[in-house]
PDB file of N, CA and C in Angstrom:
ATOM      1  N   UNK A   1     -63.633-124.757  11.441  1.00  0.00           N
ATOM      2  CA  UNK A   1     -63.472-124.227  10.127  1.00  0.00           C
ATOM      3  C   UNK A   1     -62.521-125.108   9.333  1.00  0.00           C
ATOM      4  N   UNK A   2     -63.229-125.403   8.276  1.00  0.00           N
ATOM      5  CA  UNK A   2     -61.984-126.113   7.399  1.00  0.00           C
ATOM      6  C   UNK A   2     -61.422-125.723   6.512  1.00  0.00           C
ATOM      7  N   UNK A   3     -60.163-125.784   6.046  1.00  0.00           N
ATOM      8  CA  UNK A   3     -59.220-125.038   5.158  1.00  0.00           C
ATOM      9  C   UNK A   3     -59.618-126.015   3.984  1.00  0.00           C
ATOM     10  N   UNK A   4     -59.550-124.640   3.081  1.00  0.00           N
ATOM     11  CA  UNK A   4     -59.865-124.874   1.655  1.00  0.00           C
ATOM     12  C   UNK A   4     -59.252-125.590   0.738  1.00  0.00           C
ATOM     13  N   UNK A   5     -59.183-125.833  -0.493  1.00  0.00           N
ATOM     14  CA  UNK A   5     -57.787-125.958  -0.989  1.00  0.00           C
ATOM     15  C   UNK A   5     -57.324-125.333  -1.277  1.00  0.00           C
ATOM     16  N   UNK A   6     -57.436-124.055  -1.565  1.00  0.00           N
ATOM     17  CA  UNK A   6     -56.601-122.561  -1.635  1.00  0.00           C
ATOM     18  C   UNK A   6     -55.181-122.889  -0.677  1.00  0.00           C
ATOM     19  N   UNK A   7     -56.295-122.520   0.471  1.00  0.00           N
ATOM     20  CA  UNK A   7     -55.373-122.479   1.773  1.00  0.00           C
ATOM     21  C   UNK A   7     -54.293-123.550   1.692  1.00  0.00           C
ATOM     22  N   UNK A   8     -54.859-124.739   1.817  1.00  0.00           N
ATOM     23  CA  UNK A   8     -53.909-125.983   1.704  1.00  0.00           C
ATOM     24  C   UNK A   8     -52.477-125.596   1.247  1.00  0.00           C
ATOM     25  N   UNK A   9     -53.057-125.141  -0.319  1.00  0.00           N
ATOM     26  CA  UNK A   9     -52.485-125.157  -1.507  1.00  0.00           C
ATOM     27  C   UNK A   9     -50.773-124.201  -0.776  1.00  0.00           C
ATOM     28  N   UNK A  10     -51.520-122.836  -0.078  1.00  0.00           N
ATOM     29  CA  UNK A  10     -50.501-121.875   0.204  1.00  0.00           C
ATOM     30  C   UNK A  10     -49.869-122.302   1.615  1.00  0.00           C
ATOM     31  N   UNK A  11     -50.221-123.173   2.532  1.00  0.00           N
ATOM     32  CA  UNK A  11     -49.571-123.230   3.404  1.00  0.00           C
ATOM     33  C   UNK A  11     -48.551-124.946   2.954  1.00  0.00           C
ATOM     34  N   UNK A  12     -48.865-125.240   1.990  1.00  0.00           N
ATOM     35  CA  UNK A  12     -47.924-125.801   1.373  1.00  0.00           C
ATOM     36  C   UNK A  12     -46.893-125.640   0.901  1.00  0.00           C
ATOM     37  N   UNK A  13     -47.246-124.615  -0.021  1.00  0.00           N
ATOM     38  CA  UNK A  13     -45.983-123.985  -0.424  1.00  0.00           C
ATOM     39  C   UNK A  13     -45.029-123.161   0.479  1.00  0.00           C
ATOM     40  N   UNK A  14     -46.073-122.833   1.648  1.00  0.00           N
ATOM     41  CA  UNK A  14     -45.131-121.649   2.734  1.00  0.00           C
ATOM     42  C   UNK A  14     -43.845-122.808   3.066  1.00  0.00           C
ATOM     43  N   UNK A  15     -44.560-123.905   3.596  1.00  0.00           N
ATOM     44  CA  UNK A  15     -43.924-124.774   3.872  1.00  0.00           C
ATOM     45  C   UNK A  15     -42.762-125.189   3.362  1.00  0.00           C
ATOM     46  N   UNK A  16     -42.983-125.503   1.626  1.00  0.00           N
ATOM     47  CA  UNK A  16     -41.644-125.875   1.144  1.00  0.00           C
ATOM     48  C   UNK A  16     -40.521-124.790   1.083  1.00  0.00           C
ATOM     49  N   UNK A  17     -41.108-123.761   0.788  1.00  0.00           N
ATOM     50  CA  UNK A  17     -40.597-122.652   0.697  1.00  0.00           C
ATOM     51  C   UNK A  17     -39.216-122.298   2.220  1.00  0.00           C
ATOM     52  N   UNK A  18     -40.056-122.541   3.307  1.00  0.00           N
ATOM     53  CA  UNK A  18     -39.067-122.616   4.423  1.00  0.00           C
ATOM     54  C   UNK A  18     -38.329-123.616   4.666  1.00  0.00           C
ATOM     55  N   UNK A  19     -38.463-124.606   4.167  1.00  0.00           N
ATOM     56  CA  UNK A  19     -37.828-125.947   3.647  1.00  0.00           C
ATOM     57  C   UNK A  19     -36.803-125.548   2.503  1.00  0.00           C
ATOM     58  N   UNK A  20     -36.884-124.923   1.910  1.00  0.00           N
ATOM     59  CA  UNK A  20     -35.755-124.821   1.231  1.00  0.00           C
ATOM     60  C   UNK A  20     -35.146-123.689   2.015  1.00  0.00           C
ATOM     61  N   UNK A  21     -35.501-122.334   2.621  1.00  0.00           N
ATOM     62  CA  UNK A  21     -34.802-121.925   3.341  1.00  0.00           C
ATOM     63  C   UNK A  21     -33.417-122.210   3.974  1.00  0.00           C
ATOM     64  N   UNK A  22     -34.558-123.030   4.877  1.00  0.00           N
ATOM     65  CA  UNK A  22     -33.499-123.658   6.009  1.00  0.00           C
ATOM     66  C   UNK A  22     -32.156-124.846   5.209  1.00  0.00           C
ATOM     67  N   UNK A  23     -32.193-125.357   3.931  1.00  0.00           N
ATOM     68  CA  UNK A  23     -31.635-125.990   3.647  1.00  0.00           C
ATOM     69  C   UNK A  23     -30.288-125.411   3.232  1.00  0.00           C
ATOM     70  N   UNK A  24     -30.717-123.945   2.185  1.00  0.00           N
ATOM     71  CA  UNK A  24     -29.385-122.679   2.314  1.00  0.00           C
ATOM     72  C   UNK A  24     -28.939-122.717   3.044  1.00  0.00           C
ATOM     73  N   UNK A  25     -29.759-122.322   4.262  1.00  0.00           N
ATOM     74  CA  UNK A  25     -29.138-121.978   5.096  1.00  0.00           C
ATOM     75  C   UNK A  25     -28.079-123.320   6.012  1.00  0.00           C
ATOM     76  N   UNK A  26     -28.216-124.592   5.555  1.00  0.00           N
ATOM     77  CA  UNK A  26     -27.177-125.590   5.890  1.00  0.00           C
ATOM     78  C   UNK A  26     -26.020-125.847   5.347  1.00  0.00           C
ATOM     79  N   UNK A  27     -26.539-126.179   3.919  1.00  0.00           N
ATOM     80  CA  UNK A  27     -26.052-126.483   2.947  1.00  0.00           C
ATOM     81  C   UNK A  27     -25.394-125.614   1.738  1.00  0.00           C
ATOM     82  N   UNK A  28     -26.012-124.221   1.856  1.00  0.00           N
ATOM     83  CA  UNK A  28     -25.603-123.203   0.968  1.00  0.00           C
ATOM     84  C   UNK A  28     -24.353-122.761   0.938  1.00  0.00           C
ATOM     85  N   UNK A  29     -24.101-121.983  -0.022  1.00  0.00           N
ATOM     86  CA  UNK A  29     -22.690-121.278   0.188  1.00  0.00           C
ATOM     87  C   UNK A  29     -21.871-120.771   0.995  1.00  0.00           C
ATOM     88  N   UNK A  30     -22.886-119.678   1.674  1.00  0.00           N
ATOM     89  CA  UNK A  30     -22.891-119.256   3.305  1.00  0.00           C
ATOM     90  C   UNK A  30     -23.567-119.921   4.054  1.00  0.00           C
ATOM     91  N   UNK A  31     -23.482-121.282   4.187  1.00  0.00           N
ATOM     92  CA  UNK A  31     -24.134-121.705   5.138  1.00  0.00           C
ATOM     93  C   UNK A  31     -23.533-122.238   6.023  1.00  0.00           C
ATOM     94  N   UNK A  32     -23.920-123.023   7.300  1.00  0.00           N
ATOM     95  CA  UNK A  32     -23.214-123.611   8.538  1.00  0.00           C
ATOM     96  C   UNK A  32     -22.175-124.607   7.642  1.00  0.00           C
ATOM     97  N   UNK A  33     -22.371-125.321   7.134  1.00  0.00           N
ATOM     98  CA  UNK A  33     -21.123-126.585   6.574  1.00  0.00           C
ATOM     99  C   UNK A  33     -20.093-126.059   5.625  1.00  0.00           C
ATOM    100  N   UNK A  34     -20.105-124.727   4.752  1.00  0.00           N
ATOM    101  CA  UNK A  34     -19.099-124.397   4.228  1.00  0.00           C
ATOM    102  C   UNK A  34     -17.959-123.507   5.245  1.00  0.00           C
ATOM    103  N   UNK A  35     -18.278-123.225   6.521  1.00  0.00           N
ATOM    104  CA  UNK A  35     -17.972-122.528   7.173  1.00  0.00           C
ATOM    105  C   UNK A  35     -16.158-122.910   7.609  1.00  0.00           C
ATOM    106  N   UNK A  36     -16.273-124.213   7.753  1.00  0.00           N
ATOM    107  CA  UNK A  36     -14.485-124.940   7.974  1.00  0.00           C
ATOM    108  C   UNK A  36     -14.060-124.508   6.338  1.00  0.00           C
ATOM    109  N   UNK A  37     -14.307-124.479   5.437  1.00  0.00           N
ATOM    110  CA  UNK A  37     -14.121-124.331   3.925  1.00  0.00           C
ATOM    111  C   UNK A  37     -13.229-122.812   3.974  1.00  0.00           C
ATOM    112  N   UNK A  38     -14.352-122.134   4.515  1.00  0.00           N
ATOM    113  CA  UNK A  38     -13.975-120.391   4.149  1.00  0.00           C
ATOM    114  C   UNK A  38     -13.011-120.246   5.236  1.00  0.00           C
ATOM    115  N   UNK A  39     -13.074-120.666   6.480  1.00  0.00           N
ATOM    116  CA  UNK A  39     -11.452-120.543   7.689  1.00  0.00           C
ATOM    117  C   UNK A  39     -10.484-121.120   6.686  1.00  0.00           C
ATOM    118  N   UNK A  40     -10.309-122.241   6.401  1.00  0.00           N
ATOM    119  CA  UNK A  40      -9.186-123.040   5.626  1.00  0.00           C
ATOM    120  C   UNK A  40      -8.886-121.565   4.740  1.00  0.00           C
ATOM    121  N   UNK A  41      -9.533-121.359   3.898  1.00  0.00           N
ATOM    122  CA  UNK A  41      -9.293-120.113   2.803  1.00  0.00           C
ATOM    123  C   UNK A  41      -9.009-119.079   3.397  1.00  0.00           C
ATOM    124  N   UNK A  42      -9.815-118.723   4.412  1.00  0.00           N
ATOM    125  CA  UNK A  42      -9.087-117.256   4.944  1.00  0.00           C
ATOM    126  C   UNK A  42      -8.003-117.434   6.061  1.00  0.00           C
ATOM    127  N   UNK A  43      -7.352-118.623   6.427  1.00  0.00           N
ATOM    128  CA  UNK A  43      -5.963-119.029   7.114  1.00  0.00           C
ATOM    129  C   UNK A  43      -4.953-118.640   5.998  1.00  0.00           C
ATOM    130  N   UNK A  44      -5.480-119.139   5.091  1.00  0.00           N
ATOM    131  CA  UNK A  44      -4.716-119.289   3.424  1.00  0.00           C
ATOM    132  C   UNK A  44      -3.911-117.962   3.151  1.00  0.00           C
ATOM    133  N   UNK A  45      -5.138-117.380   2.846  1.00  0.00           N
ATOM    134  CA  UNK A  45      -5.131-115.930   2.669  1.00  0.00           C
ATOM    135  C   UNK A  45      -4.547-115.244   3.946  1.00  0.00           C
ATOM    136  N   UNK A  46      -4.655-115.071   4.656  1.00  0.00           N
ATOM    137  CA  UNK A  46      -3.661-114.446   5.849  1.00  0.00           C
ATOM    138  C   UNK A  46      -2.477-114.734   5.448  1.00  0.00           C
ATOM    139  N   UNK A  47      -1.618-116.091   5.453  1.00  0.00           N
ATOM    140  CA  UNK A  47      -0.305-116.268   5.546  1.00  0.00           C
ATOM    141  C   UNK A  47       0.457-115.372   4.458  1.00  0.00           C
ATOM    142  N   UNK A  48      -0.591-115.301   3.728  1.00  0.00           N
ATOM    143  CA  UNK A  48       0.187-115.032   2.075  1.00  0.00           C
ATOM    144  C   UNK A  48      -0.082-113.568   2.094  1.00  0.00           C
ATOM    145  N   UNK A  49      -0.835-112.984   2.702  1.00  0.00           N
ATOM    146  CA  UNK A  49      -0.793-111.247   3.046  1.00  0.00           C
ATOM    147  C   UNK A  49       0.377-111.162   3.855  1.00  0.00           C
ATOM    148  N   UNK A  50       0.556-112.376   5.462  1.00  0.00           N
ATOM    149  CA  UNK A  50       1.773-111.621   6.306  1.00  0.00           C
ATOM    150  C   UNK A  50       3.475-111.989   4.770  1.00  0.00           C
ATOM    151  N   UNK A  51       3.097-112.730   4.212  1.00  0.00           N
ATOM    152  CA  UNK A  51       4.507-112.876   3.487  1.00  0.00           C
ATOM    153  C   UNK A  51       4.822-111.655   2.300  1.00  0.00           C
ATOM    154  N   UNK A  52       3.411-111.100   1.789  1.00  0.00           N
ATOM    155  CA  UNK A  52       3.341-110.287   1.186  1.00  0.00           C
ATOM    156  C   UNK A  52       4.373-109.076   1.780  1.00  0.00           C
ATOM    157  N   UNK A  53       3.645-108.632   2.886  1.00  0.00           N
ATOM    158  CA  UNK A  53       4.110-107.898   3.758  1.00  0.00           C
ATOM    159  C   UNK A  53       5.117-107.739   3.885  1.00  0.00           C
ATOM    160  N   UNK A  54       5.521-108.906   4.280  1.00  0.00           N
ATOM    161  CA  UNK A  54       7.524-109.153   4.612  1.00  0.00           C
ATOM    162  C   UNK A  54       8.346-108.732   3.286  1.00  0.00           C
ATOM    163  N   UNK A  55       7.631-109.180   2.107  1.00  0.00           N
ATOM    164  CA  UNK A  55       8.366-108.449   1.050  1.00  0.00           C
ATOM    165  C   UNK A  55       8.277-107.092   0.203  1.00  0.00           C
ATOM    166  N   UNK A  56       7.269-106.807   1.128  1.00  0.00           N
ATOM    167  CA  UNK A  56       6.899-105.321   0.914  1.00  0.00           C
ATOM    168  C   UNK A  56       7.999-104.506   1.654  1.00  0.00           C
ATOM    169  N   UNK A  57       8.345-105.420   3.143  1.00  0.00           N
ATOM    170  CA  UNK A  57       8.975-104.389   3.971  1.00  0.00           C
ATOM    171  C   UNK A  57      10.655-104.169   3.510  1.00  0.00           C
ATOM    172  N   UNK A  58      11.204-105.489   2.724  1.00  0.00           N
ATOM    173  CA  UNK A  58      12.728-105.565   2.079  1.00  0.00           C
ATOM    174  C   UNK A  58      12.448-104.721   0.654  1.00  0.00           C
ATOM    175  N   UNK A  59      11.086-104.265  -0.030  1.00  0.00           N
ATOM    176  CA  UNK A  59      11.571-103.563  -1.183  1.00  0.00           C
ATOM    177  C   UNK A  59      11.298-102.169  -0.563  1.00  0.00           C
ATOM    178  N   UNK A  60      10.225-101.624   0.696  1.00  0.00           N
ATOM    179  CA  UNK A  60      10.396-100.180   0.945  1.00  0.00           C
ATOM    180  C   UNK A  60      11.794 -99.990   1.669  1.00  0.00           C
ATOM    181  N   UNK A  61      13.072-101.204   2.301  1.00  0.00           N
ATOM    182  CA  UNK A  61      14.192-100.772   2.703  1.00  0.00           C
ATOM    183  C   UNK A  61      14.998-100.486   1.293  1.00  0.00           C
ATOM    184  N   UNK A  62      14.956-101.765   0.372  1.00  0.00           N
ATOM    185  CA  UNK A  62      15.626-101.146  -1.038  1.00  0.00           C
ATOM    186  C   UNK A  62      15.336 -99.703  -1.604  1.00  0.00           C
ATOM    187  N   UNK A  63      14.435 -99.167  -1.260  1.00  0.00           N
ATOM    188  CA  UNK A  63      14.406 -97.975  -1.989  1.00  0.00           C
ATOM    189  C   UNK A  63      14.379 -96.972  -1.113  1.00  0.00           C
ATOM    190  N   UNK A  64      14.382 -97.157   0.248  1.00  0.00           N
ATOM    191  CA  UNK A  64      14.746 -96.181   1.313  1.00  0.00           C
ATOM    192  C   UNK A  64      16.672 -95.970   1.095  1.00  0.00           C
ATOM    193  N   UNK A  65      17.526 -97.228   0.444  1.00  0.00           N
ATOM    194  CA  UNK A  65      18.509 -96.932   0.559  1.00  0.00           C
ATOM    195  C   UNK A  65      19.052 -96.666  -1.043  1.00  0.00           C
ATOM    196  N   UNK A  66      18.097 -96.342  -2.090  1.00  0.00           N
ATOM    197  CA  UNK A  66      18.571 -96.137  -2.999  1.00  0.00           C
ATOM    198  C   UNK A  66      17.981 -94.784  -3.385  1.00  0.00           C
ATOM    199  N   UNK A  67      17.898 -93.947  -2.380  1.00  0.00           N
ATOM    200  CA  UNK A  67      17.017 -92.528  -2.252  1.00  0.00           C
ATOM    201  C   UNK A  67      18.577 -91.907  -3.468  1.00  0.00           C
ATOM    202  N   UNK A  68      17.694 -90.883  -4.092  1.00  0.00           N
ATOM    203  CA  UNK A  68      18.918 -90.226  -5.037  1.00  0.00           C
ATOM    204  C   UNK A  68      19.810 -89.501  -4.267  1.00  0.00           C
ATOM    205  N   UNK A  69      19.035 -89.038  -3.422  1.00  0.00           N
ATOM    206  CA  UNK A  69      19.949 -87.848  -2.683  1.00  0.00           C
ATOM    207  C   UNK A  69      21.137 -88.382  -1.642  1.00  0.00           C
ATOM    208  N   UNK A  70      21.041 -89.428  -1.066  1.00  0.00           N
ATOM    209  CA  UNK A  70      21.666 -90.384  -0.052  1.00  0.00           C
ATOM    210  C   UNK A  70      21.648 -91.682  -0.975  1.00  0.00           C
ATOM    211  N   UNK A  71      22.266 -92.219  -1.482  1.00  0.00           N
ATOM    212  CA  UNK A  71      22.499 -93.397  -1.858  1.00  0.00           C
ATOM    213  C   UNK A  71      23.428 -94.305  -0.645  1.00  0.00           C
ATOM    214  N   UNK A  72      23.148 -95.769  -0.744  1.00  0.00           N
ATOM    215  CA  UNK A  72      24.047 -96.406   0.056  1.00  0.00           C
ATOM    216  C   UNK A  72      25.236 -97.285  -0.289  1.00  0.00           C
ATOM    217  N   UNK A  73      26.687 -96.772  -0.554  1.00  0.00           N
ATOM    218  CA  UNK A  73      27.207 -97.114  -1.493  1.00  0.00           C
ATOM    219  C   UNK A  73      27.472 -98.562  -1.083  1.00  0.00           C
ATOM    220  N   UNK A  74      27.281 -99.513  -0.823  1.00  0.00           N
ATOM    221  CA  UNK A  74      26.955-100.379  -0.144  1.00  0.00           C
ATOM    222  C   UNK A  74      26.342-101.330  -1.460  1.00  0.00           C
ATOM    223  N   UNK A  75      25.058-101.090  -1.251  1.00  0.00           N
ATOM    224  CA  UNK A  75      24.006-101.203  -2.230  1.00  0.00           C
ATOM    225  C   UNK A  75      24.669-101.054  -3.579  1.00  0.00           C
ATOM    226  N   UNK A  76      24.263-100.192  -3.760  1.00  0.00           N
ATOM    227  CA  UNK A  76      24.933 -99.602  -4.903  1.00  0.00           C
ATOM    228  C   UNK A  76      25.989-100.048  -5.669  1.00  0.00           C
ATOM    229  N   UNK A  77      27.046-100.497  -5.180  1.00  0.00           N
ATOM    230  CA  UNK A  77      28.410-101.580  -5.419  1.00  0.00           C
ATOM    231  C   UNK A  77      27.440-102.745  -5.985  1.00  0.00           C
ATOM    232  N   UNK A  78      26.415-103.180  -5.099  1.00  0.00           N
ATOM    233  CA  UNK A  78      26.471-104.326  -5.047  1.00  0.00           C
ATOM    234  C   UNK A  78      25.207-104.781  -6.541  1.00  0.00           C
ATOM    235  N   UNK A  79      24.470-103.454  -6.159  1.00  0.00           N
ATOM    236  CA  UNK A  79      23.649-103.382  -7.542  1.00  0.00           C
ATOM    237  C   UNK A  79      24.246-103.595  -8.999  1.00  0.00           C
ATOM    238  N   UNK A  80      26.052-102.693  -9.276  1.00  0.00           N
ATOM    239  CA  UNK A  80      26.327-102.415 -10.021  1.00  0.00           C
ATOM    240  C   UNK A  80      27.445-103.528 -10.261  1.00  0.00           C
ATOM    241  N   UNK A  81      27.656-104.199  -9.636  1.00  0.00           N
ATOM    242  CA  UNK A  81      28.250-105.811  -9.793  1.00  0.00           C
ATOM    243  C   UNK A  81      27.383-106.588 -10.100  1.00  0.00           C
ATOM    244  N   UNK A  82      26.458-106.810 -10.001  1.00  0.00           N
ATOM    245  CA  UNK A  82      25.325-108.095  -9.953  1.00  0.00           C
ATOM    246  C   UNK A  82      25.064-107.783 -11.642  1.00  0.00           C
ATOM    247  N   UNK A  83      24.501-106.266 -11.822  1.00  0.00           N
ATOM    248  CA  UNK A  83      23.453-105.865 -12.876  1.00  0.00           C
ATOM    249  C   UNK A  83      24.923-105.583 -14.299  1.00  0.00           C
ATOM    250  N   UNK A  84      25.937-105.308 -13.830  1.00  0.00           N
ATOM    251  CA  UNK A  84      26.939-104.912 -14.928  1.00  0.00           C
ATOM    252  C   UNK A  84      27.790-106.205 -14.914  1.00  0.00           C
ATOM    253  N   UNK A  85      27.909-106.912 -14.196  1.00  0.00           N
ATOM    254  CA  UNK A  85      28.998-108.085 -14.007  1.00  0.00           C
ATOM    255  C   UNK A  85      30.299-107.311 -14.169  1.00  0.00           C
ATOM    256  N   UNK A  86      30.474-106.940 -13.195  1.00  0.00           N
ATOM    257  CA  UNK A  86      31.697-105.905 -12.984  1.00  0.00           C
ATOM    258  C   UNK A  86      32.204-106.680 -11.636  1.00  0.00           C
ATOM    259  N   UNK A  87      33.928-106.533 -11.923  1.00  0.00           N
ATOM    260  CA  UNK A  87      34.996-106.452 -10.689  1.00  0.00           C
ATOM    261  C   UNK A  87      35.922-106.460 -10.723  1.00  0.00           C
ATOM    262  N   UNK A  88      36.376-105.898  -9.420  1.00  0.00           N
ATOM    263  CA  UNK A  88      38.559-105.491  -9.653  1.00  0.00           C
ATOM    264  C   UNK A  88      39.025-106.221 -10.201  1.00  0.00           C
ATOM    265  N   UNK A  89      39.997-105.663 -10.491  1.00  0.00           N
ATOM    266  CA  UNK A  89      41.173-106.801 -11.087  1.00  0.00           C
ATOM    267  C   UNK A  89      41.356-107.704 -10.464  1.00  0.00           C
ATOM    268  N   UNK A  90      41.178-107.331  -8.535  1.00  0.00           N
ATOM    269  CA  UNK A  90      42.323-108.456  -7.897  1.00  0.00           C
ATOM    270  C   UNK A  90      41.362-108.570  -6.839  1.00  0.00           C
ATOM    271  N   UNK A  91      39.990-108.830  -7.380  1.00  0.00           N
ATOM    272  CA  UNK A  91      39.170-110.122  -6.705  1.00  0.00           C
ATOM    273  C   UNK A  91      38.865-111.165  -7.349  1.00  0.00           C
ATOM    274  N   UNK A  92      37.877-112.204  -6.446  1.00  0.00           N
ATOM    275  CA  UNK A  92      38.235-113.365  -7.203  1.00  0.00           C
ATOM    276  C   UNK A  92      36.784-113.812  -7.482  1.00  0.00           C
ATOM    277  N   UNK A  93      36.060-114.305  -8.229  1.00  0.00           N
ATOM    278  CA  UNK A  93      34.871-114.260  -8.435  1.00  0.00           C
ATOM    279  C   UNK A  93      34.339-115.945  -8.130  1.00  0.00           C
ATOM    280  N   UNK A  94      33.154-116.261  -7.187  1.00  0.00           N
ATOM    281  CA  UNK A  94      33.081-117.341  -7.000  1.00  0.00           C
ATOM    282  C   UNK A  94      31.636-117.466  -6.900  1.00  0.00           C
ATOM    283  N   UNK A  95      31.038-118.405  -8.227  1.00  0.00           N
ATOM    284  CA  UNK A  95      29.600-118.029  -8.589  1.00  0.00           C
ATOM    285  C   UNK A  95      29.113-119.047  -7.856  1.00  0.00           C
ATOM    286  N   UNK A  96      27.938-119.448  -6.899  1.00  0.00           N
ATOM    287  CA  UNK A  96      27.380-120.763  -5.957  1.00  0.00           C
ATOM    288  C   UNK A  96      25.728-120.624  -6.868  1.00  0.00           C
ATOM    289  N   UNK A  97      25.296-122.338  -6.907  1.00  0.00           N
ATOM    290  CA  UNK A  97      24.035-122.307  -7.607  1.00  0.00           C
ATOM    291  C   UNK A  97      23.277-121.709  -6.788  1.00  0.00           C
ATOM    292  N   UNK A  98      22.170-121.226  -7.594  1.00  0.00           N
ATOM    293  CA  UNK A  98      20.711-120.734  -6.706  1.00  0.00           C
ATOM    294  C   UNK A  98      19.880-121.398  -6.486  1.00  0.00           C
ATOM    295  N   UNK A  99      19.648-121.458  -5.305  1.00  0.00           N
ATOM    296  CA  UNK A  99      18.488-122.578  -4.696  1.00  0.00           C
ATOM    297  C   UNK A  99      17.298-122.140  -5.442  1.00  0.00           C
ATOM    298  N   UNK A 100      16.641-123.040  -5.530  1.00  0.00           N
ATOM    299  CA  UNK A 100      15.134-122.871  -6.362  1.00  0.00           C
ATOM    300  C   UNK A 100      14.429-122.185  -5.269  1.00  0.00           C
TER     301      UNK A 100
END
């Protein structure tokens, strides 16, 4: 039996058609070669969630110790020196630059 040109015509195209498939599937976005791309990015992204984290965990202690009911006068001193520029008479004030 010989194929038509119909036929031809469609198992041609099946053809390219899985030909481009498979090429997504190399070359595409999600494909095998972007795959070192998206680790690099999601290494990325991890570090900067665990650092997130870490400063999530020093502002839920800041406000665990600035509860109204329990304050930590501690804190609190130290809030109200920094934020008022307040101090005794008979300390001595010694300002050091801030590291970038």
């Amino acid at each position: 039996m010989a194929a038509t040109k119909r036929e031809k015509r469609i198992q041609l195209l099946a053809l390219v058609w899985l030909l481009a498939l498979g090429a997504l599937a190399l070359v595409g976005p999600y494909g095998m070669l972007s795959w070192s791309e998206k680790s690099a990015v999601l290494e990325m992204r991890e570090a900067q969630i665990t650092q997130l984290e870490s400063e999530a965990g020093v502002l839920a202690n800041k406000v665990r110790l600035l509860d109204p009911d329990n304050v930590d006068p501690d804190l609190a001193s130290e809030l109200v020196r920094h934020n008022l520029n307040v101090a005794h008479r008979d300390e001595y004030v010694v300002q050091l630059d801030e590291k970038p």
